[in-house]
PDB file of N, CA and C in Angstrom:
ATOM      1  N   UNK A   1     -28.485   4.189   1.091  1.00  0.00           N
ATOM      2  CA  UNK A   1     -27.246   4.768   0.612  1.00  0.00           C
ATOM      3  C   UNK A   1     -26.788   5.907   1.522  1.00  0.00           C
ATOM      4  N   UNK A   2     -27.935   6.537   2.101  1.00  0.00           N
ATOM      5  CA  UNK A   2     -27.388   8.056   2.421  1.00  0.00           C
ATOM      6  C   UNK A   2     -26.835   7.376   4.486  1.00  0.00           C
ATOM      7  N   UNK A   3     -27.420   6.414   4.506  1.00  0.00           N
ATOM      8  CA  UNK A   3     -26.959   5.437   5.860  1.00  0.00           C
ATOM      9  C   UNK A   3     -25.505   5.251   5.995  1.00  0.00           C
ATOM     10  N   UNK A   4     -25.153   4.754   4.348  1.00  0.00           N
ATOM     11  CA  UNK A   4     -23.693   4.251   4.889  1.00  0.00           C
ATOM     12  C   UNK A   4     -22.828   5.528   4.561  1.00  0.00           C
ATOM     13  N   UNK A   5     -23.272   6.555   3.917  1.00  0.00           N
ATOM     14  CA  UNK A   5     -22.463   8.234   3.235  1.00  0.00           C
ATOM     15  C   UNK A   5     -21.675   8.389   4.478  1.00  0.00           C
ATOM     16  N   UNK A   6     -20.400   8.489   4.552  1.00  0.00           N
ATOM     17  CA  UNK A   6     -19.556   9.447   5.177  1.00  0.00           C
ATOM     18  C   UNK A   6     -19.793  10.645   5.295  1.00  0.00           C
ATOM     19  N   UNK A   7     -19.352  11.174   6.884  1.00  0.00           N
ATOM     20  CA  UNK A   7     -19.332  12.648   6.656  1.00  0.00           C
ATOM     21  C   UNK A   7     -17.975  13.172   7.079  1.00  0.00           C
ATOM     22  N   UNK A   8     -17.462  14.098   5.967  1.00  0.00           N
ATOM     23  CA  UNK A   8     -15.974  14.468   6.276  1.00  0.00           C
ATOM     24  C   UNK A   8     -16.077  15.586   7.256  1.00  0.00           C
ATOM     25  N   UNK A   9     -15.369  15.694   8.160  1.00  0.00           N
ATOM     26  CA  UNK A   9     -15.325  16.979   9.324  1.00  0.00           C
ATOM     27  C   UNK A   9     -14.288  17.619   8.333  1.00  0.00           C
ATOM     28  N   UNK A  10     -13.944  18.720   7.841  1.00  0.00           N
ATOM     29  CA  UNK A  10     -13.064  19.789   8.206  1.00  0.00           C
ATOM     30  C   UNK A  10     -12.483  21.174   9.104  1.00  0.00           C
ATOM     31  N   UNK A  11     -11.551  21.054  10.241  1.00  0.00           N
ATOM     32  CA  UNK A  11     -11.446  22.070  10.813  1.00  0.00           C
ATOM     33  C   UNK A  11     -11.838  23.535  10.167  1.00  0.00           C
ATOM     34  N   UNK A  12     -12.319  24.305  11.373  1.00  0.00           N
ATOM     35  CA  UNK A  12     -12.221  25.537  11.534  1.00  0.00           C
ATOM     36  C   UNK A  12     -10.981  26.201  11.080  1.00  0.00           C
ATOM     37  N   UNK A  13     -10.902  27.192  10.110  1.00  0.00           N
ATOM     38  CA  UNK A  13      -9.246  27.719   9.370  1.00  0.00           C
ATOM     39  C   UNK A  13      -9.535  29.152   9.663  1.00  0.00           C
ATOM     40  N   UNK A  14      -8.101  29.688   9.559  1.00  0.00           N
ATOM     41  CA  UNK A  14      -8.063  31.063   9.782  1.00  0.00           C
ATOM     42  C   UNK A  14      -7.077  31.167   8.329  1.00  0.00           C
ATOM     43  N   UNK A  15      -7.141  32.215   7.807  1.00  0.00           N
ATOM     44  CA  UNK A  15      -6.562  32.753   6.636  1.00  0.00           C
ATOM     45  C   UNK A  15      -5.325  33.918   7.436  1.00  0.00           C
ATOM     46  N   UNK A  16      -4.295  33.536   6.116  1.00  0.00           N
ATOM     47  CA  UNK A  16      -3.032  34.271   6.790  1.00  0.00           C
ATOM     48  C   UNK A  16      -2.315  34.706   5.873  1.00  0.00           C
ATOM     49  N   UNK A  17      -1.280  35.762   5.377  1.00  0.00           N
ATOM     50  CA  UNK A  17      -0.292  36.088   4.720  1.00  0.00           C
ATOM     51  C   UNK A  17       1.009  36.063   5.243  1.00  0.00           C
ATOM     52  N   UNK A  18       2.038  35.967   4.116  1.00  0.00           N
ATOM     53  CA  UNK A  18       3.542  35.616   5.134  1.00  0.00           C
ATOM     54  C   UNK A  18       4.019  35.738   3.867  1.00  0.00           C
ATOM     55  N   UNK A  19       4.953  36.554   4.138  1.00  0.00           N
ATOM     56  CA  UNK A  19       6.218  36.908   3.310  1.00  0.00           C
ATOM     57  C   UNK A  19       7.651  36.291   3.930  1.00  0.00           C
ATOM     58  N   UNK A  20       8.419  35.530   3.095  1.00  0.00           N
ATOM     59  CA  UNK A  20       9.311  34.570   3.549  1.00  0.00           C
ATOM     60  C   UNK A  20      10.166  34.528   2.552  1.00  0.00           C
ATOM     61  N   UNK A  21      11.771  34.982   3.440  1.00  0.00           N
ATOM     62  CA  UNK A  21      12.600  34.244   2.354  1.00  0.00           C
ATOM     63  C   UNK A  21      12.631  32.843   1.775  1.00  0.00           C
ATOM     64  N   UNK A  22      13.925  32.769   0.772  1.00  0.00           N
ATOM     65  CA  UNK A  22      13.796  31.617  -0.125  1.00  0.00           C
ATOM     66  C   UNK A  22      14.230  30.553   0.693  1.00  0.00           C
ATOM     67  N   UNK A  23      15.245  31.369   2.213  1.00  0.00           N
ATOM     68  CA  UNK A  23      15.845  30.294   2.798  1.00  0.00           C
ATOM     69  C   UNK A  23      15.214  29.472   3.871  1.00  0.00           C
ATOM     70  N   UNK A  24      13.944  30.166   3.967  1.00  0.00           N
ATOM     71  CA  UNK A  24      13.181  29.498   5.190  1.00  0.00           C
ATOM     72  C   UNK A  24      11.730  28.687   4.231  1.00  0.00           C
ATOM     73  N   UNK A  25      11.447  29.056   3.054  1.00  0.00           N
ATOM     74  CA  UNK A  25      10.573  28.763   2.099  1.00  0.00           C
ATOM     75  C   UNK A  25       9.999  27.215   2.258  1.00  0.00           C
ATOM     76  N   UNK A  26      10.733  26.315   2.250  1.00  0.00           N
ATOM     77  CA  UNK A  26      10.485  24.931   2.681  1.00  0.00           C
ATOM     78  C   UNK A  26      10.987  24.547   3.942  1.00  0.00           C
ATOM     79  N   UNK A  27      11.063  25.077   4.557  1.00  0.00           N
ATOM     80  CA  UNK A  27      11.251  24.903   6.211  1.00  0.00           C
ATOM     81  C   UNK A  27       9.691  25.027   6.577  1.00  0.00           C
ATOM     82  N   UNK A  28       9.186  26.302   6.339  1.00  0.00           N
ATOM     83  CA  UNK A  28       7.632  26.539   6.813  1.00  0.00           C
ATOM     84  C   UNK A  28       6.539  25.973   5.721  1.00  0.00           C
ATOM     85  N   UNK A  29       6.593  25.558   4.167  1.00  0.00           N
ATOM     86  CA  UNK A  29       5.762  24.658   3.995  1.00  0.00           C
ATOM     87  C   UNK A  29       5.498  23.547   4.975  1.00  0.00           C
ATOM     88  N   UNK A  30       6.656  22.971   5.457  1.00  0.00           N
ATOM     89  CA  UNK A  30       6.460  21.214   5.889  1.00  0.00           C
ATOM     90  C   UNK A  30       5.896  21.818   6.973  1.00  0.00           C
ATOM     91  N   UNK A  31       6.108  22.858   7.867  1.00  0.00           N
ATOM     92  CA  UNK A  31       5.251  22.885   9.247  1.00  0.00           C
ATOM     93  C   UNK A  31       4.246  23.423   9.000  1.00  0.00           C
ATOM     94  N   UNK A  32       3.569  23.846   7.805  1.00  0.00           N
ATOM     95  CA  UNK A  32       2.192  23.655   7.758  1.00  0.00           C
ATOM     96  C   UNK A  32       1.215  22.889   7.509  1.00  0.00           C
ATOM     97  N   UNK A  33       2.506  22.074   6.288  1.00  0.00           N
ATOM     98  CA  UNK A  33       1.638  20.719   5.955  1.00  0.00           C
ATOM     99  C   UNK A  33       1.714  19.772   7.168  1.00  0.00           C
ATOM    100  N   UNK A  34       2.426  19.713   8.025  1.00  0.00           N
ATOM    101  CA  UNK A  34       2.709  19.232   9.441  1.00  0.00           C
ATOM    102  C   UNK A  34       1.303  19.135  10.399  1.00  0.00           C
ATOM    103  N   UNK A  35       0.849  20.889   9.979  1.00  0.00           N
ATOM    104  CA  UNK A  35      -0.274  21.334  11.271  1.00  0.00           C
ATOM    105  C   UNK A  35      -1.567  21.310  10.551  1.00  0.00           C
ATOM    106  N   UNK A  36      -1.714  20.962   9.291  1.00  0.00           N
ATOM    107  CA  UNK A  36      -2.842  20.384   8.814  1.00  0.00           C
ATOM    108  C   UNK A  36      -3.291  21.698   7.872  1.00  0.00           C
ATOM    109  N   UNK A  37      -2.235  22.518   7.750  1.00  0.00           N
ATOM    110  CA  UNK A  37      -2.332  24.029   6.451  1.00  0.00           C
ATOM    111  C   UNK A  37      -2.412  23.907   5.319  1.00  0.00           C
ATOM    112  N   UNK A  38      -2.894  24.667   4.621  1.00  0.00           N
ATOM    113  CA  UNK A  38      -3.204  24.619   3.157  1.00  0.00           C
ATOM    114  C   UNK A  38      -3.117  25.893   2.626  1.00  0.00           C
ATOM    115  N   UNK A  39      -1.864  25.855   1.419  1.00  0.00           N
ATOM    116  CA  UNK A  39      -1.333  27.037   0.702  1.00  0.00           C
ATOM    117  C   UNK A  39      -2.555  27.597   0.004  1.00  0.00           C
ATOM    118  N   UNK A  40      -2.677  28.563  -0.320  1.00  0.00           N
ATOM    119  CA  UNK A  40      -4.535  29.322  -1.020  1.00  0.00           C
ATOM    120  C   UNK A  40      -3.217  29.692  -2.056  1.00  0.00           C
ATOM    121  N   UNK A  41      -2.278  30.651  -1.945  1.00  0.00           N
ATOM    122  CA  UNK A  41      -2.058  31.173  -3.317  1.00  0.00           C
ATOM    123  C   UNK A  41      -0.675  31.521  -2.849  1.00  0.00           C
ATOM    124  N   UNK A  42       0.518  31.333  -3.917  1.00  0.00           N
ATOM    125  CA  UNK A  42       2.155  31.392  -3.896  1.00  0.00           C
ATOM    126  C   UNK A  42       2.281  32.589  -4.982  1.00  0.00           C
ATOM    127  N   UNK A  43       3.124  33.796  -4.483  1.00  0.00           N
ATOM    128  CA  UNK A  43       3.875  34.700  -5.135  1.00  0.00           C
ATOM    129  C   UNK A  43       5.374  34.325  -5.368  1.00  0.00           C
ATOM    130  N   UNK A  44       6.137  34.319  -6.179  1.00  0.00           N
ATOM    131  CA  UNK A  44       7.494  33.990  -6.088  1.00  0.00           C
ATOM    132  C   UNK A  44       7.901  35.218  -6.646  1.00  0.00           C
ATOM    133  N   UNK A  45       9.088  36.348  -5.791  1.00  0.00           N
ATOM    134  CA  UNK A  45       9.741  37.359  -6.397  1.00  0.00           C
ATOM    135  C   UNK A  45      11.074  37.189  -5.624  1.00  0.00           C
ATOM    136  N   UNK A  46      11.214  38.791  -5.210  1.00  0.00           N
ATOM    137  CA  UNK A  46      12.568  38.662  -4.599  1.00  0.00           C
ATOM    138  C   UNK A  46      12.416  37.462  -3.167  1.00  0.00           C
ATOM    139  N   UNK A  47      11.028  37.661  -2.810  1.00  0.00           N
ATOM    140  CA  UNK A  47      11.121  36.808  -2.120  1.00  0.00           C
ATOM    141  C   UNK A  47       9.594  35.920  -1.741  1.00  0.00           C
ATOM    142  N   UNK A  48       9.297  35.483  -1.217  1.00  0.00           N
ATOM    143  CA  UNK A  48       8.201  34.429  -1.568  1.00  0.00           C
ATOM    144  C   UNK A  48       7.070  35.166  -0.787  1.00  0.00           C
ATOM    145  N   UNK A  49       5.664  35.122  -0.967  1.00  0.00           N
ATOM    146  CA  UNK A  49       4.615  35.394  -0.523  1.00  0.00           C
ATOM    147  C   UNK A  49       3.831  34.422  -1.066  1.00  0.00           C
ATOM    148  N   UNK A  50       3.213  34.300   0.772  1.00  0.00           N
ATOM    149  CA  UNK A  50       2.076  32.885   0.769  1.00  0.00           C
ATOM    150  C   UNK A  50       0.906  33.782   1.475  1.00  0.00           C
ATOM    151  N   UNK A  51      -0.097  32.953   0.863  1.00  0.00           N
ATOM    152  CA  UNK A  51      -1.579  33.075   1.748  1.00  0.00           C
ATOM    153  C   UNK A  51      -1.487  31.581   1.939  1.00  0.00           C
ATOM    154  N   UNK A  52      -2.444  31.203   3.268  1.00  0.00           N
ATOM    155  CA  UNK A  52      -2.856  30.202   3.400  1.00  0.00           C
ATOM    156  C   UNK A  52      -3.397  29.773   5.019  1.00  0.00           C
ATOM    157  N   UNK A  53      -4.341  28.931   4.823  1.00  0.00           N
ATOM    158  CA  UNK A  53      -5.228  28.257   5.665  1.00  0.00           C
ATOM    159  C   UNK A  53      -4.719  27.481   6.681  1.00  0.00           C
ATOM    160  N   UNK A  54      -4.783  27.792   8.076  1.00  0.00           N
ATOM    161  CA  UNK A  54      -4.499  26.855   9.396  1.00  0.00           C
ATOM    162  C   UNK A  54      -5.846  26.569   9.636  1.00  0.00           C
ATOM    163  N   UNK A  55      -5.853  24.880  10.764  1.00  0.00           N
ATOM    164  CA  UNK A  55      -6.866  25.525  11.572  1.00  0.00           C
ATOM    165  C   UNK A  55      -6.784  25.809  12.761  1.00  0.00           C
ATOM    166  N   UNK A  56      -8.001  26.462  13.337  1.00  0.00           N
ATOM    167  CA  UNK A  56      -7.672  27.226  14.629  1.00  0.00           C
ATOM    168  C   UNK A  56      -6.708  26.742  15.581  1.00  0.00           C
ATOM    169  N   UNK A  57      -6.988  25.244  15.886  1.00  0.00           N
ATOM    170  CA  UNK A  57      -6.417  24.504  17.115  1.00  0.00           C
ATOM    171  C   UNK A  57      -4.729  24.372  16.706  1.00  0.00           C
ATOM    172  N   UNK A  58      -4.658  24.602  15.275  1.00  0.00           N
ATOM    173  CA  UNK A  58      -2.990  24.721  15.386  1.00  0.00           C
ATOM    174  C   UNK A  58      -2.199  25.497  14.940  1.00  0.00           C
ATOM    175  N   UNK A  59      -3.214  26.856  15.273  1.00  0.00           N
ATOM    176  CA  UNK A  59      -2.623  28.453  15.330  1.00  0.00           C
ATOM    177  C   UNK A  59      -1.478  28.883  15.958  1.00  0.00           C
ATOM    178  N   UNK A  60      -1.515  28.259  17.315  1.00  0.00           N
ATOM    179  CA  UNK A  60      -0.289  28.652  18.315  1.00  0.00           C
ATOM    180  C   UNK A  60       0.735  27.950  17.520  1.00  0.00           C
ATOM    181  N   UNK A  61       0.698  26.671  17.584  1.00  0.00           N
ATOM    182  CA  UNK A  61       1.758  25.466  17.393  1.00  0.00           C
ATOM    183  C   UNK A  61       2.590  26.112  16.461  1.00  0.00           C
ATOM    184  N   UNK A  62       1.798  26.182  14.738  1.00  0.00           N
ATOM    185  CA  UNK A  62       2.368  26.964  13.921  1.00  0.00           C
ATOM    186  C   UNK A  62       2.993  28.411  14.305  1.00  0.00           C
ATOM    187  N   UNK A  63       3.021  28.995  14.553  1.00  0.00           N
ATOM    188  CA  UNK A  63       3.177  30.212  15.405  1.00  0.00           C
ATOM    189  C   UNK A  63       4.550  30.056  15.361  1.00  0.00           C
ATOM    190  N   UNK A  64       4.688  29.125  16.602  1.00  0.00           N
ATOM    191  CA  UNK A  64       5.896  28.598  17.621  1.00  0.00           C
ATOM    192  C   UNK A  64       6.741  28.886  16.336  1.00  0.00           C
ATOM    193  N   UNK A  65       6.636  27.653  15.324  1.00  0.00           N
ATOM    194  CA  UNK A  65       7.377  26.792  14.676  1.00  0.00           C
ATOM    195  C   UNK A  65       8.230  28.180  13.823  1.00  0.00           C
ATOM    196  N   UNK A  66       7.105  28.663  13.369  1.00  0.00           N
ATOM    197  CA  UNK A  66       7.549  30.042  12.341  1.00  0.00           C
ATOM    198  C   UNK A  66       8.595  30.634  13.212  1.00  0.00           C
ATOM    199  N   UNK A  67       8.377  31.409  14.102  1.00  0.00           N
ATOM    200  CA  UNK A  67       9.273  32.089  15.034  1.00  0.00           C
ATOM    201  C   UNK A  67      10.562  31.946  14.998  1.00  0.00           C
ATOM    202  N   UNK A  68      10.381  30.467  15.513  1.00  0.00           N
ATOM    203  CA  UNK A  68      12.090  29.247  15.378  1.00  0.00           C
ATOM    204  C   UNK A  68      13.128  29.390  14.004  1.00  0.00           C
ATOM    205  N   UNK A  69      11.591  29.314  13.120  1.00  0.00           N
ATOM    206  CA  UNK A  69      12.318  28.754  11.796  1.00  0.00           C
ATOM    207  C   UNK A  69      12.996  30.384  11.273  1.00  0.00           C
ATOM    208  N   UNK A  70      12.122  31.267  11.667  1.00  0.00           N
ATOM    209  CA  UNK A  70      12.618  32.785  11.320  1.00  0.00           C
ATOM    210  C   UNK A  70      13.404  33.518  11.918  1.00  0.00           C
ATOM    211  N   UNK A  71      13.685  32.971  13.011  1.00  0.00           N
ATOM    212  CA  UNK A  71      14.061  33.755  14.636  1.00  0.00           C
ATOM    213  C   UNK A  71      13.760  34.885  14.613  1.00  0.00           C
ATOM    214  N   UNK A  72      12.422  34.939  14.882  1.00  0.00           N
ATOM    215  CA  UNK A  72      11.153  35.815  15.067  1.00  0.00           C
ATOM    216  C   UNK A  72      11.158  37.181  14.108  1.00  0.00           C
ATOM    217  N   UNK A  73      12.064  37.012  13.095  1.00  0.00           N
ATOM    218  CA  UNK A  73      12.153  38.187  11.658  1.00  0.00           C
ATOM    219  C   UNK A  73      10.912  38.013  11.262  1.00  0.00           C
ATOM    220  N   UNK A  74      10.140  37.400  10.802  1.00  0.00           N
ATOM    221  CA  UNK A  74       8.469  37.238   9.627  1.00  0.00           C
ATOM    222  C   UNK A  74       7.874  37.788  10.579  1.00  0.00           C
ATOM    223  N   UNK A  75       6.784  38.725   9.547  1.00  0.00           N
ATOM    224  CA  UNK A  75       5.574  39.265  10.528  1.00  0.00           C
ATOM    225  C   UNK A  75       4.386  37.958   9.399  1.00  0.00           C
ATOM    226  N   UNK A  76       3.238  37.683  10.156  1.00  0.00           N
ATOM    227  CA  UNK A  76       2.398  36.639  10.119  1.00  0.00           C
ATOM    228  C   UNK A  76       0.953  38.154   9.775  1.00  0.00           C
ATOM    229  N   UNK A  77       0.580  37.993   9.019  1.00  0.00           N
ATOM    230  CA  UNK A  77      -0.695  38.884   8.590  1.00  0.00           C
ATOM    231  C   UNK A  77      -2.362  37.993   8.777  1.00  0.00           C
ATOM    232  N   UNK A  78      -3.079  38.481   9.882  1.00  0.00           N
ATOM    233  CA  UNK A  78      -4.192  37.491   9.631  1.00  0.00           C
ATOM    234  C   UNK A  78      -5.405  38.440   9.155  1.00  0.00           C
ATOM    235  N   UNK A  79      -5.932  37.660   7.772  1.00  0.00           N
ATOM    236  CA  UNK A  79      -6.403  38.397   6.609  1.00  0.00           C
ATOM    237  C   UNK A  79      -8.306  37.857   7.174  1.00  0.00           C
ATOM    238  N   UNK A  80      -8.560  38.949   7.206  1.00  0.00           N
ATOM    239  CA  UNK A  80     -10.162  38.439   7.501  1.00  0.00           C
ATOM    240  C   UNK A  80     -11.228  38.158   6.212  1.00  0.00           C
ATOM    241  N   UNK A  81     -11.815  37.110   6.382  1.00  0.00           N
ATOM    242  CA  UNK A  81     -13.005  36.920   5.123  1.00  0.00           C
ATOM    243  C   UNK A  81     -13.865  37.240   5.196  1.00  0.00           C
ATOM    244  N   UNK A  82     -13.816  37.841   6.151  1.00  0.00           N
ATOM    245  CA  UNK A  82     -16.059  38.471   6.333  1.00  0.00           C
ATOM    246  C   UNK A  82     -15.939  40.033   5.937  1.00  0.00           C
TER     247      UNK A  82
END
């Protein structure tokens, strides 16, 4: 049994915060779900606050994308776990 067991790889993630208007709000979900990200926890007020998980190798990419989608207004917070 333990012959034929799969083993799932999951990337290496970095943890992040981002405060985002409502108007860019689903612009930068899809380019995370895009780069293989995963929301940890959603604030909704005046305006939206995300935590959530990249992994390393598509740190830059995401990066890029945010920038574009913000024209470089969002500051990107990287939150350490250790």
């Amino acid at each position: 049994a333990l012959k034929k067991a799969k083993i799932a790889e999951k990337p290496i993630t970095e943890r992040f915060r981002v405060v985002l208007p409502y108007s860019i709000h689903s612009d930068f979900e899809r380019e995370l779900r895009k780069a293989g990200g995963e929301i940890i926890t959603a604030e909704y007020g005046d305006k939206v606050e995300l935590v959530y998980d990249t992994p390393v190798a598509q740190k830059a990419i995401l990066e890029e994308q945010l920038a574009n989608i913000s024209r470089g207004e969002i500051k990107v917070e990287r939150i350490n776990l250790e």
